[in-house]
Protein backbone atom coordinates (compact mmCIF):
# COMPACT_ATOMS: atom_id res chain seq x y z
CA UNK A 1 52.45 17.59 188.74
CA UNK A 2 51.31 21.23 189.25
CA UNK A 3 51.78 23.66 186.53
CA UNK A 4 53.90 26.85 188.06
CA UNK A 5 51.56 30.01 188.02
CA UNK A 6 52.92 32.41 185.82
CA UNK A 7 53.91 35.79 187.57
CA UNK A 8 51.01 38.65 186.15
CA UNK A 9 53.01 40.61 184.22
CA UNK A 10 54.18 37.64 182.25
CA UNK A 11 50.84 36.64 181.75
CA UNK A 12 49.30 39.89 180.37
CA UNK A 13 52.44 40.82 178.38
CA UNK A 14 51.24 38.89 175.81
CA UNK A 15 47.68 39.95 174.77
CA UNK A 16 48.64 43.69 176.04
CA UNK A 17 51.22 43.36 173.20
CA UNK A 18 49.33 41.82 170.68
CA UNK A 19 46.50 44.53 171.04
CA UNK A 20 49.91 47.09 170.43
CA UNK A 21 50.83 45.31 167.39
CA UNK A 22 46.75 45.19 166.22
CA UNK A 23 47.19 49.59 166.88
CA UNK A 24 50.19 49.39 165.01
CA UNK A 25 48.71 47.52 162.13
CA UNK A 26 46.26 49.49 161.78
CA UNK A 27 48.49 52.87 161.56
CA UNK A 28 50.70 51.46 159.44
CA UNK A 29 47.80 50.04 156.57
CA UNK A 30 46.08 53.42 157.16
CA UNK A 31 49.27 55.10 155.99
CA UNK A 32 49.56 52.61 153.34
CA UNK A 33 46.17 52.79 151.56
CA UNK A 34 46.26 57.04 151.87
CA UNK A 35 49.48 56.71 150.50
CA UNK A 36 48.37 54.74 147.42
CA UNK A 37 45.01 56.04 146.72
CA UNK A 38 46.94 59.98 146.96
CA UNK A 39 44.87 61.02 149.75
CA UNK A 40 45.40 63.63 152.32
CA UNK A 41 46.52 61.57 155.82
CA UNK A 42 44.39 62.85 158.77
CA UNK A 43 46.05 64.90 161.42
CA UNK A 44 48.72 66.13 158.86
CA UNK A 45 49.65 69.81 158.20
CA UNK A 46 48.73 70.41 154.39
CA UNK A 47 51.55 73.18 155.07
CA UNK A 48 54.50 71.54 154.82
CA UNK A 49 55.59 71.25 158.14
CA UNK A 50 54.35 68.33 159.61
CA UNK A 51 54.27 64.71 159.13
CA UNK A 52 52.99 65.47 155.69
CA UNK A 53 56.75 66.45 154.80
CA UNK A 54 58.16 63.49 156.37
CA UNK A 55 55.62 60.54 154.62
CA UNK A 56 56.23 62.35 151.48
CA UNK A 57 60.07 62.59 151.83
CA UNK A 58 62.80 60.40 150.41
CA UNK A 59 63.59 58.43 153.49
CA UNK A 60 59.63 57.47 153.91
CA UNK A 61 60.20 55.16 150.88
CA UNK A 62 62.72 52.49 149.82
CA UNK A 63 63.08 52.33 146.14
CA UNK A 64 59.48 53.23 145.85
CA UNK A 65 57.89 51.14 148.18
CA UNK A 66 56.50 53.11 151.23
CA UNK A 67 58.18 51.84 154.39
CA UNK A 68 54.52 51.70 156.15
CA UNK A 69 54.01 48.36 154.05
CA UNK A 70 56.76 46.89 156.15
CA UNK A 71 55.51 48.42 159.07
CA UNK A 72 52.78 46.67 158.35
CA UNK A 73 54.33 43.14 157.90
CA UNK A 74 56.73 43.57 160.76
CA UNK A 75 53.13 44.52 163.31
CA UNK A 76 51.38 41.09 161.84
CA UNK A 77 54.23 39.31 162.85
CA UNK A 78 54.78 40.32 166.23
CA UNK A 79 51.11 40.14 166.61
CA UNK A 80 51.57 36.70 165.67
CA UNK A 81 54.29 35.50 167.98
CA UNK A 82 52.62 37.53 170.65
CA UNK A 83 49.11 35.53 170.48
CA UNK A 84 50.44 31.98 168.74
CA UNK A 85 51.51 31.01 173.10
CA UNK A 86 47.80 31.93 173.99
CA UNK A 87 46.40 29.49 171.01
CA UNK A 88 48.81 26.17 171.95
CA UNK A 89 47.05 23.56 174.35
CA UNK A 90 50.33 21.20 175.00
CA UNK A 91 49.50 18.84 177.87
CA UNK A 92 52.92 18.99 179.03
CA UNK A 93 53.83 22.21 181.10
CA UNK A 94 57.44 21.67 180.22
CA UNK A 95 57.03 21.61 176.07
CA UNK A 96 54.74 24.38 176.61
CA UNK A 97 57.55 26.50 178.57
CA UNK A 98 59.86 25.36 176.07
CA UNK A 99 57.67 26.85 173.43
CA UNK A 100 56.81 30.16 174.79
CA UNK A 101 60.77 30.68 175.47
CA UNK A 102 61.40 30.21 171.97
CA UNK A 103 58.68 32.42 170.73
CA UNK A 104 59.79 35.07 173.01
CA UNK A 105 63.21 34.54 171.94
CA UNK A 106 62.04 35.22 168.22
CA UNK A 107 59.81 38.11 169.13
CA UNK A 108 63.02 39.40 170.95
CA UNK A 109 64.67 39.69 167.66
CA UNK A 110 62.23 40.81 165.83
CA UNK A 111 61.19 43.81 167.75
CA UNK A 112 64.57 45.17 168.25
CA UNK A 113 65.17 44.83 164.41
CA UNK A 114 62.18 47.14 164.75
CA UNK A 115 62.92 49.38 167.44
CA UNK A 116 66.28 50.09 165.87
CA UNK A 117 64.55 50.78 162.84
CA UNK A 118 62.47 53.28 164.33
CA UNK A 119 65.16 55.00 166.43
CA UNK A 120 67.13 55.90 163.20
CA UNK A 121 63.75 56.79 161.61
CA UNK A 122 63.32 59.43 164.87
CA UNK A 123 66.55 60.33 164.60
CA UNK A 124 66.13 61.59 160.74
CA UNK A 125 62.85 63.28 162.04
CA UNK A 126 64.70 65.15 164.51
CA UNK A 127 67.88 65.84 162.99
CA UNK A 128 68.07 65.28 159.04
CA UNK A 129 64.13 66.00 157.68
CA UNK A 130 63.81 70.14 157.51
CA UNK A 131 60.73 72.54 155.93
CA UNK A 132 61.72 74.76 153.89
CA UNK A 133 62.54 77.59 156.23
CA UNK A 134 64.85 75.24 157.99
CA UNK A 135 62.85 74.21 160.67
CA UNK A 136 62.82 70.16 162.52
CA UNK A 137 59.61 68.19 161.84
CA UNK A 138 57.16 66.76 163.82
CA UNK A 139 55.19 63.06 162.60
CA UNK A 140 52.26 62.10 164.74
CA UNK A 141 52.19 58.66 163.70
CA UNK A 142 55.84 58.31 162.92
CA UNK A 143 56.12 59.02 166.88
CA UNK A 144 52.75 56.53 167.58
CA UNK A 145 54.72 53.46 165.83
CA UNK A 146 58.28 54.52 168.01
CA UNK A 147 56.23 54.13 171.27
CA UNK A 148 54.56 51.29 170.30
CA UNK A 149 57.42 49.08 168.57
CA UNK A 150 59.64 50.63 172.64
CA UNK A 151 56.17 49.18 174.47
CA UNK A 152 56.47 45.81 172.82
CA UNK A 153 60.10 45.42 173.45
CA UNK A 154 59.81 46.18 176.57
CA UNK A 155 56.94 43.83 177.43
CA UNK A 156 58.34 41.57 175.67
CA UNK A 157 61.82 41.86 177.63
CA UNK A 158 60.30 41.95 181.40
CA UNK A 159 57.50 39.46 180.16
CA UNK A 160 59.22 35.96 180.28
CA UNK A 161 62.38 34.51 182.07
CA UNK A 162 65.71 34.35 180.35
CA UNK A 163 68.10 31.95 181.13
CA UNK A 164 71.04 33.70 179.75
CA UNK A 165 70.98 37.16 179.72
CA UNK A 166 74.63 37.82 178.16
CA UNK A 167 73.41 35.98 175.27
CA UNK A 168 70.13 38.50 174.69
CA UNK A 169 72.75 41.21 175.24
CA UNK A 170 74.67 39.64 172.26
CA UNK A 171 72.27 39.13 170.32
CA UNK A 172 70.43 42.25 170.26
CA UNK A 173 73.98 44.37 169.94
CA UNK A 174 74.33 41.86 166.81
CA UNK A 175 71.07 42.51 165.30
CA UNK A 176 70.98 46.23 166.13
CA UNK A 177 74.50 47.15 164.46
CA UNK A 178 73.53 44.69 161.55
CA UNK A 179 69.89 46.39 160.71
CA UNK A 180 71.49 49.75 161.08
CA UNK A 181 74.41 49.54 159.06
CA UNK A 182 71.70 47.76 156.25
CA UNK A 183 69.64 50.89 157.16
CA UNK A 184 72.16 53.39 156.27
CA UNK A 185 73.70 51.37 153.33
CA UNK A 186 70.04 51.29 151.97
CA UNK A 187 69.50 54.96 151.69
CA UNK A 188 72.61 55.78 150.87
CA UNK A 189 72.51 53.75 147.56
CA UNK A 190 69.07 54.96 147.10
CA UNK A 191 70.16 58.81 147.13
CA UNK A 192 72.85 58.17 144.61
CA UNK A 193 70.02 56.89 142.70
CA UNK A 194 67.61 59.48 143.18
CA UNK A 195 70.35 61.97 142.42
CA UNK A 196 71.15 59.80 139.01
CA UNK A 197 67.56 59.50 137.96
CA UNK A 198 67.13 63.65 138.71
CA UNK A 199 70.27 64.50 136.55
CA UNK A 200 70.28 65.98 133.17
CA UNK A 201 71.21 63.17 132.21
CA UNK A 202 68.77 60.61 134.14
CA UNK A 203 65.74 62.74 132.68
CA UNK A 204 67.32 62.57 129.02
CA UNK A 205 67.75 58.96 129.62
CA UNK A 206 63.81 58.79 130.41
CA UNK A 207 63.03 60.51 127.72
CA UNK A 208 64.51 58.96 124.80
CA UNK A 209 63.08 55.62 125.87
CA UNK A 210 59.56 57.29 126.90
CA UNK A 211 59.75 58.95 123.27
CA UNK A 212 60.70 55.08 121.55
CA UNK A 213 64.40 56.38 120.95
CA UNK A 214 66.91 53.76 120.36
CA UNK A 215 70.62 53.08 120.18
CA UNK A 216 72.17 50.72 118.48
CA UNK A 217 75.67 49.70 118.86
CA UNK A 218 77.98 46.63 119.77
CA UNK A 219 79.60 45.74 122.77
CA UNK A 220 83.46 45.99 121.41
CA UNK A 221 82.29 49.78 119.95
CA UNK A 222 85.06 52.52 121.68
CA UNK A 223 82.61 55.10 120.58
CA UNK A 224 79.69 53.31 121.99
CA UNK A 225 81.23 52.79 125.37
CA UNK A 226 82.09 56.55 125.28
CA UNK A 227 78.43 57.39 124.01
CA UNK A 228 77.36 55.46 127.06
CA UNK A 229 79.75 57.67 129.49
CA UNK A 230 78.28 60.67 128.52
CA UNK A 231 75.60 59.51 130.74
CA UNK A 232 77.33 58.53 133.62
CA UNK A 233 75.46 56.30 136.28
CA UNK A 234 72.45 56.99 133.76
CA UNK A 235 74.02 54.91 131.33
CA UNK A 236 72.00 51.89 132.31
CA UNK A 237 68.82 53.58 131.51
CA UNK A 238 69.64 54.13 127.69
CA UNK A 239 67.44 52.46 125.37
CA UNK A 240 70.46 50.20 124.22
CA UNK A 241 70.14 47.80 121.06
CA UNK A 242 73.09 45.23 121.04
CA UNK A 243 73.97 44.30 117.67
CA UNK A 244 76.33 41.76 117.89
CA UNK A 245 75.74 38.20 118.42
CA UNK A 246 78.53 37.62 121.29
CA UNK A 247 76.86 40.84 123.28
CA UNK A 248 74.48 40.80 125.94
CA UNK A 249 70.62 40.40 124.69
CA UNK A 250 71.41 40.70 121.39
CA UNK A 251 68.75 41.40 118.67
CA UNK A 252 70.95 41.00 115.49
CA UNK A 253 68.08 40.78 113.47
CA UNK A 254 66.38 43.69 114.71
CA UNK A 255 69.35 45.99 113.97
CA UNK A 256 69.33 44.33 110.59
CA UNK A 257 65.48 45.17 109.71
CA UNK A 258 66.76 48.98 110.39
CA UNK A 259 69.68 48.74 108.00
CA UNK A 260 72.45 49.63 110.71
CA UNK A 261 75.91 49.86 109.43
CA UNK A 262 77.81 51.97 111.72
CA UNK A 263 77.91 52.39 115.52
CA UNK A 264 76.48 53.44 117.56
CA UNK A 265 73.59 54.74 115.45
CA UNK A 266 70.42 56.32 117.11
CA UNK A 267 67.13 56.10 115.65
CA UNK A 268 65.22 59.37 117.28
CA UNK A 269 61.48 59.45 115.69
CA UNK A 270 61.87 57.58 113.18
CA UNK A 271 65.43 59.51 111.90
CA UNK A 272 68.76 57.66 112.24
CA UNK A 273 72.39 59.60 113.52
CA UNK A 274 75.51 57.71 113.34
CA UNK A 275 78.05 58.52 115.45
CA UNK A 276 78.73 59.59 119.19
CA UNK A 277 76.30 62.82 120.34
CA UNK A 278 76.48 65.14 123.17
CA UNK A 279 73.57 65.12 126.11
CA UNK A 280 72.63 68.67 124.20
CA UNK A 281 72.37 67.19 120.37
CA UNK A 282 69.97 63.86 121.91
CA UNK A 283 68.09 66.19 123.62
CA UNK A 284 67.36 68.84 120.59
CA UNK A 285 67.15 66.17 118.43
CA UNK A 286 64.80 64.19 120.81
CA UNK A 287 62.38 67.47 121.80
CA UNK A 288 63.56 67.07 125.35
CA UNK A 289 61.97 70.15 127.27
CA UNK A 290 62.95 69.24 130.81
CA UNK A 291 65.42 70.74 132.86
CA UNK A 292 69.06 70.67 132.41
């Protein structure tokens, strides 16, 4: 039996978008390794008002980690669904088929979880990410990655035969609202943590456990759960001893060694204060300097 000849563009879709996924790579591991070893990013205005101000901005990192690593991971594996078809040998046309329309399938849902990805990303870029005069941003690469994530959908799409197109329409519509809800929900929690961490009381919360501060207190303490509110979201970033045995990670016999009778009680180099303190007292008592 005759193996059907492939139609040209389906046959060059695939190498033409793994060598788009190999650019991409690359971009995004450049990014990466300037990004970690603090170095100026070629192409970038050092004045603020390029794509200097957008890697550097809150929405080019989730929780700290730069969104060019997944860039990065997201490239190698369309890279690798693009080539793995060109690699397989089957001797039967029909498994082979089989194969590449389940690769292409998976590729399919893969680089529209990207390209919806990117679209909000331009969409911040355009819209949300100012200089400080007020002006809209430009990235270089930020754009690069958005036409090469659109190329690789696109190749991808008029690259291969689908038996039902309704159910691609589905699908994508299913994986697009899903990664962009995920998207927003993301950065919203991570601006409510930014904005906790850059609080009076988020940088008095660093401090005192920077400086070795400590409270010490009990789970069933009113005044220790209104010590704690004082804080606010920053609450969770108190150096907290729990005294009693019934409380979460207790260390009894650490608040023992330090002769604590009442609660809470902080120990602030090396000094102990009983009782509940305002954000004001901690921080004299503490030497905080930063700002308020």
């Amino acid at each position: 039996m005759l193996k059907r000849a492939e139609p040209p563009l389906h046959v060059w879709s695939r190498p033409v978008m793994t060598v788009l996924a190999a650019i991409g790579f690359g971009i995004t591991s450049y990014l990466t390794v300037t990004h970690f070893g603090n170095e100026q990013v070629a192409l970038c205005d050092a004045e603020g008002a390029g794509c200097d101000l957008v890697l550097s901005s809150e929405w080019a990192k989730i929780f700290g980690i730069p969104l060019t690593i997944f860039g990065a991971l997201g490239y190698l594996v369309v890279a690798g669904l693009a080539i793995a078809p060109l690699l397989w040998k089957q001797e039967s046309p029909k498994q082979q088929d089989r194969r590449k329309r389940q690769v292409a399938f998976l590729l399919f849902m893969v680089s529209t979880a990207m390209l919806v990805f990117s679209g909000y990303l331009i969409y911040l870029i355009a819209f949300v990410i100012r200089t400080a005069e007020g002006e809209a941003t430009f990235c270089l690469y930020c754009l690069s990655s958005a036409v090469l994530v659109t190329g690789i959908w696109l190749l991808n799409l008029a690259g291969n035969d689908w038996d039902d197109v309704g159910q691609l329409f589905f699908v994508g519509t299913l994986i697009g609202v899903v990664v962009l809800t995920a998207t927003v929900g993301v950065y919203a929690m991570q601006r409510q943590f930014l904005a906790t961490n850059e609080s009076f009381a988020g940088r008095l919360a660093q401090h005192l456990k920077v400086t070795e501060s400590q409270m010490f207190g009990t789970f069933w303490c009113p005044h220790c759960r209104d010590q704690k509110q004082r804080f606010g979201g920053a609450a969770a970033q108190i150096p907290y001893v729990e005294c009693d045995p019934r409380g979460e990670n207790p260390q009894v016999q650490l608040c023992r060694s330090q002769g604590i009778e009442g609660y809470p009680t902080w120990k602030i180099k090396g000094n102990f204060y009983a009782g509940d303190r305002s954000l004001e007292e901690l921080a004299q008592l503490s030497g905080y300097q930063g700002a308020r």
